[in-house]
PDB file of N, CA and C in Angstrom:
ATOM      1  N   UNK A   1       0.840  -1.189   0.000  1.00  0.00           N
ATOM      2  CA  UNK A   1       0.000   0.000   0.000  1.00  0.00           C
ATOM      3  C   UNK A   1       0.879   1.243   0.000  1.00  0.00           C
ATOM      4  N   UNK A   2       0.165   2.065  -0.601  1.00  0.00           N
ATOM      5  CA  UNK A   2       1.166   3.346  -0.916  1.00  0.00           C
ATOM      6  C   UNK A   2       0.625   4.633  -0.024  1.00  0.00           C
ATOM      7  N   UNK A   3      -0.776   4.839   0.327  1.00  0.00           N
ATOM      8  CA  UNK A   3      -1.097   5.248   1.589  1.00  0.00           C
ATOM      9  C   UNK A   3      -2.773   4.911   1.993  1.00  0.00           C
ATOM     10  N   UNK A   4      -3.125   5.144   3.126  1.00  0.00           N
ATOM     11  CA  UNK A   4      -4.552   4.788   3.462  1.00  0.00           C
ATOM     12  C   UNK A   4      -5.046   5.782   3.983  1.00  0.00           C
ATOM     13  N   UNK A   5      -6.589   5.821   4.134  1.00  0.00           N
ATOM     14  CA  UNK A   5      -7.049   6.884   5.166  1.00  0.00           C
ATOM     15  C   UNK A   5      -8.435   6.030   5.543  1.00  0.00           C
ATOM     16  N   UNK A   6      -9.073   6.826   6.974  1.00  0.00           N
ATOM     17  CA  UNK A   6     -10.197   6.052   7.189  1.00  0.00           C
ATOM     18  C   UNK A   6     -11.433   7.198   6.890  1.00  0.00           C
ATOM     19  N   UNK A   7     -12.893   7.117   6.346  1.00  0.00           N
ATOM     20  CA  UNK A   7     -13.330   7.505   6.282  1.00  0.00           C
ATOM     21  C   UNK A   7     -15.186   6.876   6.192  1.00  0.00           C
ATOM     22  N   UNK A   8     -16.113   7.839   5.777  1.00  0.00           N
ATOM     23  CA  UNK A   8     -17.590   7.206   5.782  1.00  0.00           C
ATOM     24  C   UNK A   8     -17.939   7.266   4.061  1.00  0.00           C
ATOM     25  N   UNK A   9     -17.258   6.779   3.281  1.00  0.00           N
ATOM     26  CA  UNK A   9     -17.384   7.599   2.153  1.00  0.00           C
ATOM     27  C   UNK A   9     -18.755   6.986   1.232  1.00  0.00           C
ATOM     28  N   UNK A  10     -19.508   6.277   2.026  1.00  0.00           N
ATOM     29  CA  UNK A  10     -21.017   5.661   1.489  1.00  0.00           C
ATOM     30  C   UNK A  10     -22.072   6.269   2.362  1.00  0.00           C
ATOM     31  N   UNK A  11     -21.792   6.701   3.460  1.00  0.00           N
ATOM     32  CA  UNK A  11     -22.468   7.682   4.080  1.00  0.00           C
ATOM     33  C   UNK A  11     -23.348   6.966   5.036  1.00  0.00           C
ATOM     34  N   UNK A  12     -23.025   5.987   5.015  1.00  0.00           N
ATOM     35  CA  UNK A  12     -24.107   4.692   5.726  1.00  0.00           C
ATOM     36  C   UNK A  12     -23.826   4.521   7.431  1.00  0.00           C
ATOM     37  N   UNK A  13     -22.591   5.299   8.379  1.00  0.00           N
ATOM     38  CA  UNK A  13     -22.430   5.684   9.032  1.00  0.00           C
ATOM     39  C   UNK A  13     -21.448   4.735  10.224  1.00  0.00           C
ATOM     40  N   UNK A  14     -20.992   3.889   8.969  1.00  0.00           N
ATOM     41  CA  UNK A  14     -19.751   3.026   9.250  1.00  0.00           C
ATOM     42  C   UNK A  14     -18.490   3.560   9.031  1.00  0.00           C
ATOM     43  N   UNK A  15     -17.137   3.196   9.368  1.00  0.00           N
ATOM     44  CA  UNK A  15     -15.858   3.473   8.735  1.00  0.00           C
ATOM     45  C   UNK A  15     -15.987   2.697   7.612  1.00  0.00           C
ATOM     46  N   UNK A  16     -15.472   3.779   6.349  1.00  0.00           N
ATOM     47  CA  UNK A  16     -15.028   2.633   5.006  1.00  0.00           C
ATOM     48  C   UNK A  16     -13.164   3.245   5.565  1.00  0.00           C
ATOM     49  N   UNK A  17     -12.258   1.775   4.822  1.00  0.00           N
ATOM     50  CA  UNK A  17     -11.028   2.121   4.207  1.00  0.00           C
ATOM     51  C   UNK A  17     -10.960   2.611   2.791  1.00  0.00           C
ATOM     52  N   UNK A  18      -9.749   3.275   2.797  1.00  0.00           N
ATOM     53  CA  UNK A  18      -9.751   3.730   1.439  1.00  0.00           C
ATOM     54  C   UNK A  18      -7.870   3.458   1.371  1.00  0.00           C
ATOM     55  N   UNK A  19      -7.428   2.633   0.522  1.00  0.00           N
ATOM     56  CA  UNK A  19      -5.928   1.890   0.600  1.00  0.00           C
ATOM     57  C   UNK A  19      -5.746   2.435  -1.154  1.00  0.00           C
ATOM     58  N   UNK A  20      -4.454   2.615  -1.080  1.00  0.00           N
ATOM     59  CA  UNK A  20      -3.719   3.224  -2.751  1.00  0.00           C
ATOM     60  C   UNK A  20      -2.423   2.249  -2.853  1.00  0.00           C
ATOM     61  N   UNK A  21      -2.391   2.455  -4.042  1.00  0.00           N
ATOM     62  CA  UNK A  21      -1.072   1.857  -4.738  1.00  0.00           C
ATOM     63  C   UNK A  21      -0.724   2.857  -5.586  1.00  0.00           C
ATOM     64  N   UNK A  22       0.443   2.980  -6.257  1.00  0.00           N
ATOM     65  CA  UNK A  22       0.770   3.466  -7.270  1.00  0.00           C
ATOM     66  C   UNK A  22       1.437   2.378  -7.956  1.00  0.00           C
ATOM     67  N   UNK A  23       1.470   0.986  -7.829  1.00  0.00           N
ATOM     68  CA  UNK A  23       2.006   0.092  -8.956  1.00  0.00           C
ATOM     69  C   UNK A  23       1.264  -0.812  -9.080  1.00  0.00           C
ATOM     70  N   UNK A  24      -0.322  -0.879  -9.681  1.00  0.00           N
ATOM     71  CA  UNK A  24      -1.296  -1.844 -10.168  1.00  0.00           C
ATOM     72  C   UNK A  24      -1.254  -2.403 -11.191  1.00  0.00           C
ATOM     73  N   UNK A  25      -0.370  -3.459 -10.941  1.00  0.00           N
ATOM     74  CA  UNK A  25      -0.403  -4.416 -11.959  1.00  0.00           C
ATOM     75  C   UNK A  25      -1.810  -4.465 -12.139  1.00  0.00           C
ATOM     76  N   UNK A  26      -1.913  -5.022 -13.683  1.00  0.00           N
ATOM     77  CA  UNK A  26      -1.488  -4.846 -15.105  1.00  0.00           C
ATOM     78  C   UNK A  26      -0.823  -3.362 -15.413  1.00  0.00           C
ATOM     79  N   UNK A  27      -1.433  -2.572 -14.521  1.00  0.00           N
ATOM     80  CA  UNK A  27      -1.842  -1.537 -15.091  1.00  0.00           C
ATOM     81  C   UNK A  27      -0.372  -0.231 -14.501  1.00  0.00           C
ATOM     82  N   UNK A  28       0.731  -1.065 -14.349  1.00  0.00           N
ATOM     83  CA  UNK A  28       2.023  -0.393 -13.978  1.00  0.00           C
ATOM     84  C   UNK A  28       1.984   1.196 -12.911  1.00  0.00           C
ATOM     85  N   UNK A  29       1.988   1.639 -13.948  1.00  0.00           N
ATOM     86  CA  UNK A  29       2.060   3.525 -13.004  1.00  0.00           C
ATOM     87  C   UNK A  29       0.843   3.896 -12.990  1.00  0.00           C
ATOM     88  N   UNK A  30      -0.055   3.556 -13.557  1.00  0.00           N
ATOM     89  CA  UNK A  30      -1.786   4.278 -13.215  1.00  0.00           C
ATOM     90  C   UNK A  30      -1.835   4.392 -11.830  1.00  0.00           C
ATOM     91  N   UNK A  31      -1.415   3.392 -10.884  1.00  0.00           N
ATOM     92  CA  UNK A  31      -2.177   3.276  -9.676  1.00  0.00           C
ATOM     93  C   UNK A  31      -3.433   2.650  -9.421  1.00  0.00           C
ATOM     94  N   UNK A  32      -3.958   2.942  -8.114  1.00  0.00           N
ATOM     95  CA  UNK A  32      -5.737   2.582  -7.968  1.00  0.00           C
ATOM     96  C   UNK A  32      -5.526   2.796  -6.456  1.00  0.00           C
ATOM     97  N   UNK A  33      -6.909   3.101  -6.383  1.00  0.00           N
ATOM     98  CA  UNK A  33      -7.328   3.257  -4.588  1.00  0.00           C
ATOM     99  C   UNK A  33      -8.731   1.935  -4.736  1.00  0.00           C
ATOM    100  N   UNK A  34      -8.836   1.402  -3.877  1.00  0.00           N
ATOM    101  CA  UNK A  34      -9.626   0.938  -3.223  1.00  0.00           C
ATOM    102  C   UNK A  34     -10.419   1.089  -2.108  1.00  0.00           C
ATOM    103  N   UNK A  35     -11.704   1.071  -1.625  1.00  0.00           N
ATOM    104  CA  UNK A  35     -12.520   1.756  -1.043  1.00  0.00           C
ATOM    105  C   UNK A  35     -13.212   0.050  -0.427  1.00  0.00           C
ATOM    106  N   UNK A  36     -12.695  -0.385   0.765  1.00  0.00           N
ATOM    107  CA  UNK A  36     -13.482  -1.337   1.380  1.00  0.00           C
ATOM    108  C   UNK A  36     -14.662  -0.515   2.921  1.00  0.00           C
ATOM    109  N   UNK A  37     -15.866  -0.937   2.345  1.00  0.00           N
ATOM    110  CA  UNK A  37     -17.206  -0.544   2.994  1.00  0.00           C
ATOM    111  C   UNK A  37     -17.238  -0.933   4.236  1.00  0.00           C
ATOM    112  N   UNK A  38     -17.222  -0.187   4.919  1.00  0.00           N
ATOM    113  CA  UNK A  38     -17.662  -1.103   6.860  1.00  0.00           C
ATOM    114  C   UNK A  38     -18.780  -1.701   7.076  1.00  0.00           C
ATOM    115  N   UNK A  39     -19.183  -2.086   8.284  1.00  0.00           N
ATOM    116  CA  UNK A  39     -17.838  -2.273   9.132  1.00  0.00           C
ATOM    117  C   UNK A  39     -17.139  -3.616   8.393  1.00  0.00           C
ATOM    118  N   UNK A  40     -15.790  -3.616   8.809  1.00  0.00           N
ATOM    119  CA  UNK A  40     -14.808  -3.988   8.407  1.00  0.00           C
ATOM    120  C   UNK A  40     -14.641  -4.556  10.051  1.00  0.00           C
ATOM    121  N   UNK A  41     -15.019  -5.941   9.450  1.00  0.00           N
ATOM    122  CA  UNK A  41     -14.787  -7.001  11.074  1.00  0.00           C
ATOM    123  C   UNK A  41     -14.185  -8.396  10.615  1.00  0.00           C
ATOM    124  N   UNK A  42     -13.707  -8.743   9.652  1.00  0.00           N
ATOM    125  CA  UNK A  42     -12.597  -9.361   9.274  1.00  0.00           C
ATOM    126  C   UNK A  42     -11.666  -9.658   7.935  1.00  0.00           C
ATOM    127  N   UNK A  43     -10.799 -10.308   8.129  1.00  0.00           N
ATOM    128  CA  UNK A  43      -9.726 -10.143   6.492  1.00  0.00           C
ATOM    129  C   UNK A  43     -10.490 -10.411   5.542  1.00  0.00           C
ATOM    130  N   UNK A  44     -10.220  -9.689   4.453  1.00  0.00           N
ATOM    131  CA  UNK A  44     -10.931  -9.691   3.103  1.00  0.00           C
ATOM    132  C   UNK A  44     -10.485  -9.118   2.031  1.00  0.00           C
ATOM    133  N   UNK A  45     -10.724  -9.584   1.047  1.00  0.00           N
ATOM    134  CA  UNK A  45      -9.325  -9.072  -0.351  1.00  0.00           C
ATOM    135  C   UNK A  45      -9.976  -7.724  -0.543  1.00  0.00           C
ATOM    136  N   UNK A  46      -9.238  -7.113  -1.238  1.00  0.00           N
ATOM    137  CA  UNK A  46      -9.546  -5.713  -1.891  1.00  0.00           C
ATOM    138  C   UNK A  46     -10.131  -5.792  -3.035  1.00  0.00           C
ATOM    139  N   UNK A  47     -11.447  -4.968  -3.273  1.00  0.00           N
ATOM    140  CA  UNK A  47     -12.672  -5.077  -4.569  1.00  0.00           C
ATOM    141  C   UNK A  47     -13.642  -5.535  -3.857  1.00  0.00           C
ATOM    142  N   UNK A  48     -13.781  -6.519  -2.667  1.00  0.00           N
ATOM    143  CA  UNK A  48     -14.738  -7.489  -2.370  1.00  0.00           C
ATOM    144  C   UNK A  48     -15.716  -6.600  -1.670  1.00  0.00           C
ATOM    145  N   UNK A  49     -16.800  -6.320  -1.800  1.00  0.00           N
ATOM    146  CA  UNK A  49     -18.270  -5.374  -0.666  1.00  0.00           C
ATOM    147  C   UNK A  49     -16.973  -3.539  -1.193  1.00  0.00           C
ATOM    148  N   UNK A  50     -16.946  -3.109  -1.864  1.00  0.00           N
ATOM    149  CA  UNK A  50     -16.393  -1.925  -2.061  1.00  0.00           C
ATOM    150  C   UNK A  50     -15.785  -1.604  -3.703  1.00  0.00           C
ATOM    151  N   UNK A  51     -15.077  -0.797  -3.415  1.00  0.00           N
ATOM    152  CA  UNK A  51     -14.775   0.094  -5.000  1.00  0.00           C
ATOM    153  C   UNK A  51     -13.371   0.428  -4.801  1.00  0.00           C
ATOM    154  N   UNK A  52     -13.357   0.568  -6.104  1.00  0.00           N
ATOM    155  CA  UNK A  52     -11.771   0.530  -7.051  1.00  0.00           C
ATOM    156  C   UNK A  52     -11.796   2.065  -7.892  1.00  0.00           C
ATOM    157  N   UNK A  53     -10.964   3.018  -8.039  1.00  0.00           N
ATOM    158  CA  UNK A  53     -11.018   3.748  -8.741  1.00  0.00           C
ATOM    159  C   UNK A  53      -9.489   3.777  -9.290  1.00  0.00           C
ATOM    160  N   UNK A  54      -9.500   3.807 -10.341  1.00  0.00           N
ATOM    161  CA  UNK A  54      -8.147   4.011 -11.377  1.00  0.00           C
ATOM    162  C   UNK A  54      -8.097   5.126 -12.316  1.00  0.00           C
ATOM    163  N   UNK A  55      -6.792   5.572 -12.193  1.00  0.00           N
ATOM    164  CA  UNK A  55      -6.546   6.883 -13.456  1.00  0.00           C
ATOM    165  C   UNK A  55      -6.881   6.667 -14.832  1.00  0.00           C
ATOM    166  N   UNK A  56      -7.401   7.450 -15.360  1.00  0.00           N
ATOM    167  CA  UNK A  56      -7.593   7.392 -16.997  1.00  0.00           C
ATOM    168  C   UNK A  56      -6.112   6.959 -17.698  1.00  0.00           C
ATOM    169  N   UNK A  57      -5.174   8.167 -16.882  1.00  0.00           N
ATOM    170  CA  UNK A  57      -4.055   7.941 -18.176  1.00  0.00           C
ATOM    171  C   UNK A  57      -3.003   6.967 -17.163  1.00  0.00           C
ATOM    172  N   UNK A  58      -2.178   5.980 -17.854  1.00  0.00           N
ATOM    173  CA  UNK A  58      -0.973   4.952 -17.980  1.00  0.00           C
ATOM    174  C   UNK A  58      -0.006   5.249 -17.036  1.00  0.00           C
ATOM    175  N   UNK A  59       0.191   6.487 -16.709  1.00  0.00           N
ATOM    176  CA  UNK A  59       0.982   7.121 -15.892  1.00  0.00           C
ATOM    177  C   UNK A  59       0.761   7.946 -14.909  1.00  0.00           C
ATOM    178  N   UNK A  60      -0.056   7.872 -14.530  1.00  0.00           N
ATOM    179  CA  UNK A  60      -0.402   9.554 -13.549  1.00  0.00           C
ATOM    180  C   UNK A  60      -0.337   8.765 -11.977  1.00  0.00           C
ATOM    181  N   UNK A  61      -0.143   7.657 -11.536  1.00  0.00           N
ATOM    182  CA  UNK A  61       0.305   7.181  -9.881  1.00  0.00           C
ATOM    183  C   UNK A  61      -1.047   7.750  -9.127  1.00  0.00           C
ATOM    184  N   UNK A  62      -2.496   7.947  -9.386  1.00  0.00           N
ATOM    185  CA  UNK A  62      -3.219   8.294  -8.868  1.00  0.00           C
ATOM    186  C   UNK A  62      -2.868   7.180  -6.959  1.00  0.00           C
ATOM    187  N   UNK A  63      -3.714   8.236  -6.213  1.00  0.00           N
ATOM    188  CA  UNK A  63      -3.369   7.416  -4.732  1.00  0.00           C
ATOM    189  C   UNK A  63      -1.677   7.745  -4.334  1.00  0.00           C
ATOM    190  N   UNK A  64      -1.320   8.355  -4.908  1.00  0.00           N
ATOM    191  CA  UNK A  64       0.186   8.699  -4.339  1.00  0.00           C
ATOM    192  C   UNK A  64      -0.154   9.357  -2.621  1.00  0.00           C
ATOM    193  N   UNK A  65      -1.140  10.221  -2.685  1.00  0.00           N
ATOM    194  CA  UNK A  65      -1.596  10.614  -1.036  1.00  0.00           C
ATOM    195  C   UNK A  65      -3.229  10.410  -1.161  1.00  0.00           C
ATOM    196  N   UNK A  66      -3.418   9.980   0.213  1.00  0.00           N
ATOM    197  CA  UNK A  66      -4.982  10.271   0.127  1.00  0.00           C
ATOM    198  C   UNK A  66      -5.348  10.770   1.356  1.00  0.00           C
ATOM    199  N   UNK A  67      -6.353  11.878   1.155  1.00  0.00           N
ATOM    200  CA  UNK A  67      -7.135  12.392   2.482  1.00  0.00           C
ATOM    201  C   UNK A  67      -8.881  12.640   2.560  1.00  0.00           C
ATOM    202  N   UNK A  68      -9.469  12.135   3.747  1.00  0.00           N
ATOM    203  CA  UNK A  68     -10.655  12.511   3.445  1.00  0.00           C
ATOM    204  C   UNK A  68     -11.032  13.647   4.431  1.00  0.00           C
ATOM    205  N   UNK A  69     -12.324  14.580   3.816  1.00  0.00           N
ATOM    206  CA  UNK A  69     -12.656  15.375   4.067  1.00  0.00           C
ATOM    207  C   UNK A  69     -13.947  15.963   3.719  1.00  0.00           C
ATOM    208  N   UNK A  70     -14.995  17.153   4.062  1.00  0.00           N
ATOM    209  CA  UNK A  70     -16.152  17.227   3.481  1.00  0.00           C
ATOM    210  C   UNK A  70     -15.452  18.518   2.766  1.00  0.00           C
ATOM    211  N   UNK A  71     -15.467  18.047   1.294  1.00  0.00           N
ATOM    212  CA  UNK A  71     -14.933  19.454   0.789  1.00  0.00           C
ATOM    213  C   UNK A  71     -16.034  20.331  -0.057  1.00  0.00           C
ATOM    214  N   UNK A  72     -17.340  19.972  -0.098  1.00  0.00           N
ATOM    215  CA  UNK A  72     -18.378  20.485  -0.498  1.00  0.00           C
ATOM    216  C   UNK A  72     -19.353  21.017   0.440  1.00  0.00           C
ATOM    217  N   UNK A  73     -19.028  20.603   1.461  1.00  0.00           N
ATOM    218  CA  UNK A  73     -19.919  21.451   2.684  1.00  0.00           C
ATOM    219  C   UNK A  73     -21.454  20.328   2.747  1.00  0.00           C
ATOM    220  N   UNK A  74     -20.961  19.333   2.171  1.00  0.00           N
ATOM    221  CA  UNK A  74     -23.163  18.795   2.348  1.00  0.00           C
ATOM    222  C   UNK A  74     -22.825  17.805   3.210  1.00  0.00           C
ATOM    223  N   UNK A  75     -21.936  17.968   4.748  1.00  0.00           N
ATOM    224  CA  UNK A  75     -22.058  16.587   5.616  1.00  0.00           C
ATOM    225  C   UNK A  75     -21.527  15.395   5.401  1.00  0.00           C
ATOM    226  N   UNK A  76     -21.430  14.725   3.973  1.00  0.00           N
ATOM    227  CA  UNK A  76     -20.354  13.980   3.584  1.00  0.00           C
ATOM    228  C   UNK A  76     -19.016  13.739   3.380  1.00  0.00           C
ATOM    229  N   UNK A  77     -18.465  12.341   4.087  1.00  0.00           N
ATOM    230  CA  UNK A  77     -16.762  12.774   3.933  1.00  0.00           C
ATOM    231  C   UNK A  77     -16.503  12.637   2.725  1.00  0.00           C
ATOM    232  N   UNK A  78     -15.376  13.307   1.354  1.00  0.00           N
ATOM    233  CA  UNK A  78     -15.017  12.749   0.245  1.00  0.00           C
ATOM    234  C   UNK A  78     -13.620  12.447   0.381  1.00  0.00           C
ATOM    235  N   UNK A  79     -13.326  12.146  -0.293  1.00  0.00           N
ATOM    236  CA  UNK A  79     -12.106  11.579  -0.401  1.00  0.00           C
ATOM    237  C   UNK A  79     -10.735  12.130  -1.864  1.00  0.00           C
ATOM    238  N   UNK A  80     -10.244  12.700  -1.400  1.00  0.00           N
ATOM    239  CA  UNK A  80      -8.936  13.289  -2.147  1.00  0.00           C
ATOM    240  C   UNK A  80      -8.463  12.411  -2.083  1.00  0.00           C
ATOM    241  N   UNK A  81      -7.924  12.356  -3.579  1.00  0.00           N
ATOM    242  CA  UNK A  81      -6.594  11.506  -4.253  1.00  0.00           C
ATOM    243  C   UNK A  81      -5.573  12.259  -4.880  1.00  0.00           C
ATOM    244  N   UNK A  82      -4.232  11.970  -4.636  1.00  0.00           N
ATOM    245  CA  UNK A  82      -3.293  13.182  -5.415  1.00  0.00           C
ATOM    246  C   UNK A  82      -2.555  12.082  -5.835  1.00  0.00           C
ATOM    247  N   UNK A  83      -1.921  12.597  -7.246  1.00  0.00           N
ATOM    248  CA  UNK A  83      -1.163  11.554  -8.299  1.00  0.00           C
ATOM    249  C   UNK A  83       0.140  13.006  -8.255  1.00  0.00           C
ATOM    250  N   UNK A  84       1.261  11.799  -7.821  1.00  0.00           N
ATOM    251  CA  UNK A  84       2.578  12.736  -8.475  1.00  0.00           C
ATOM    252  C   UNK A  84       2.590  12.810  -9.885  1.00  0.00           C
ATOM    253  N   UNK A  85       1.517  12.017 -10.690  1.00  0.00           N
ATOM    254  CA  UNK A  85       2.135  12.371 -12.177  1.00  0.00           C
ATOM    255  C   UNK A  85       0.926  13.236 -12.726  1.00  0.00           C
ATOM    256  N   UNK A  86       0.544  13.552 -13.425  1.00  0.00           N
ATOM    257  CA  UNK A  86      -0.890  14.423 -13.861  1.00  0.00           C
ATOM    258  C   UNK A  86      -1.003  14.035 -15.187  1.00  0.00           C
ATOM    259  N   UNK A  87      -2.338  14.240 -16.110  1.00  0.00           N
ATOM    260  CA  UNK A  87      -2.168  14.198 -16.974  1.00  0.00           C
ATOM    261  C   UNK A  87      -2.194  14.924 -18.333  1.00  0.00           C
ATOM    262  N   UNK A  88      -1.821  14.534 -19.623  1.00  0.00           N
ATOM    263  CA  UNK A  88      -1.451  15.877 -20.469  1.00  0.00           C
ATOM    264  C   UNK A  88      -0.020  16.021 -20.465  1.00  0.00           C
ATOM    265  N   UNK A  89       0.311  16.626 -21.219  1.00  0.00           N
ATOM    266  CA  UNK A  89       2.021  17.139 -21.700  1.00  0.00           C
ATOM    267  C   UNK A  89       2.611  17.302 -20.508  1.00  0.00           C
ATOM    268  N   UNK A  90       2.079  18.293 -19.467  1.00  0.00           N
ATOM    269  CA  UNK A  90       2.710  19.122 -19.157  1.00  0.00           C
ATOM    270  C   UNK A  90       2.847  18.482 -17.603  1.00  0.00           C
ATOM    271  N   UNK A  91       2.254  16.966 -17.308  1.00  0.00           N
ATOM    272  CA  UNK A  91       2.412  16.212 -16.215  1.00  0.00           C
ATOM    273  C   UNK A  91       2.349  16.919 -15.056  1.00  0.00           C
ATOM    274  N   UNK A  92       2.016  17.820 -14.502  1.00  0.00           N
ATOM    275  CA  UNK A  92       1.508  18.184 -13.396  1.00  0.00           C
ATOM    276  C   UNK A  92       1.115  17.743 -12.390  1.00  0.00           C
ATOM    277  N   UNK A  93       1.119  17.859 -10.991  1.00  0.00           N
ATOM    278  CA  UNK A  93       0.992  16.886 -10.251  1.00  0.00           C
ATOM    279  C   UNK A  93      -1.116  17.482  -9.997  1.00  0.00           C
ATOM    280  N   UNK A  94      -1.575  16.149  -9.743  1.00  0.00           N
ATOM    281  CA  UNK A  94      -3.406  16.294 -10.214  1.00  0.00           C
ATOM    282  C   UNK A  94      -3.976  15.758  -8.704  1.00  0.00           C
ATOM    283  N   UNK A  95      -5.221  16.408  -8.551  1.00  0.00           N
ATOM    284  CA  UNK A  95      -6.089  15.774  -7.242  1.00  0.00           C
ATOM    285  C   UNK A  95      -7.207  15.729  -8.153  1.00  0.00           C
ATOM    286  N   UNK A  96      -7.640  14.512  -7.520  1.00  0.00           N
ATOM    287  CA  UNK A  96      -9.291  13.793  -7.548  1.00  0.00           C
ATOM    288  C   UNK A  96      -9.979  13.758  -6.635  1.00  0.00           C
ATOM    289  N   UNK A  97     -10.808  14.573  -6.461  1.00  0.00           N
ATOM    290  CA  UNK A  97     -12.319  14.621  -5.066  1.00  0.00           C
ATOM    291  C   UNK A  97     -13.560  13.667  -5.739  1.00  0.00           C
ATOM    292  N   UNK A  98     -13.340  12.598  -5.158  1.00  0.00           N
ATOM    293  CA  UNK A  98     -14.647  11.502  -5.051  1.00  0.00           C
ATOM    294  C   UNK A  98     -15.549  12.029  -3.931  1.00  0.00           C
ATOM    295  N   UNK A  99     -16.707  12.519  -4.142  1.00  0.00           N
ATOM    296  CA  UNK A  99     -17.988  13.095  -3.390  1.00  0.00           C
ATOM    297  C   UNK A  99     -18.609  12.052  -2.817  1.00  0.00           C
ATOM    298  N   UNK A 100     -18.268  12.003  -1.521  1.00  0.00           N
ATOM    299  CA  UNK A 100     -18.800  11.367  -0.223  1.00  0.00           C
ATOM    300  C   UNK A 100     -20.508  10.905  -0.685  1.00  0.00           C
ATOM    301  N   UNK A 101     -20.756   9.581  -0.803  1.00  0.00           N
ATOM    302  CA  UNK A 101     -22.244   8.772  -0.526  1.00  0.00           C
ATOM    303  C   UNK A 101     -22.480   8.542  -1.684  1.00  0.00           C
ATOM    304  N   UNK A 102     -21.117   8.425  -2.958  1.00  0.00           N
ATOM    305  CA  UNK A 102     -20.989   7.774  -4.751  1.00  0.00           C
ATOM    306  C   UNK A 102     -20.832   6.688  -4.780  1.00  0.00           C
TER     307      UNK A 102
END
């Protein structure tokens, strides 16, 4: 894992995890975060009762940091993703806000 955070991000009023990689095989430098749904009361693979989100482009390391937070103000936590790589020419480093209860 490349970082985690804990959050409610289904809104259902459990902890979800939210775990990143930046080296997802097949899929090399894209990355992916995973989003396992609570409660979370024993071992269980990643995808299984939860969600997967991956970068569009080949390279961008989406999940390099993740933080959650209500960044829209409606009571829901969302969840920031920042990729050291961005995408487009000019590679920029990029954040993704997934809106808390998606």
């Amino acid at each position: 894992a490349n970082d985690f955070t804990a959050l409610d991000a289904n809104g259902d009023g459990w902890m979800d995890l939210a775990i990143s990689t930046t080296a997802d095989a097949p899929h090399l430098q894209s990355g992916a975060v995973w989003i396992a749904y609570g409660p979370i009361e024993a071992p269980r693979r990643l995808g299984e009762d939860g969600a997967v989100v991956r970068c569009p482009d080949a390279n961008c390391e989406i999940g390099f940091t993740l933080a959650a937070g209500d960044t829209n103000g409606d009571g829901l936590e969302d969840l920031l993703m920042g990729s050291l790589l961005g995408e487009g020419e000019a590679g920029a480093p990029v954040a993704w806000v997934l809106l808390g209860g998606t």
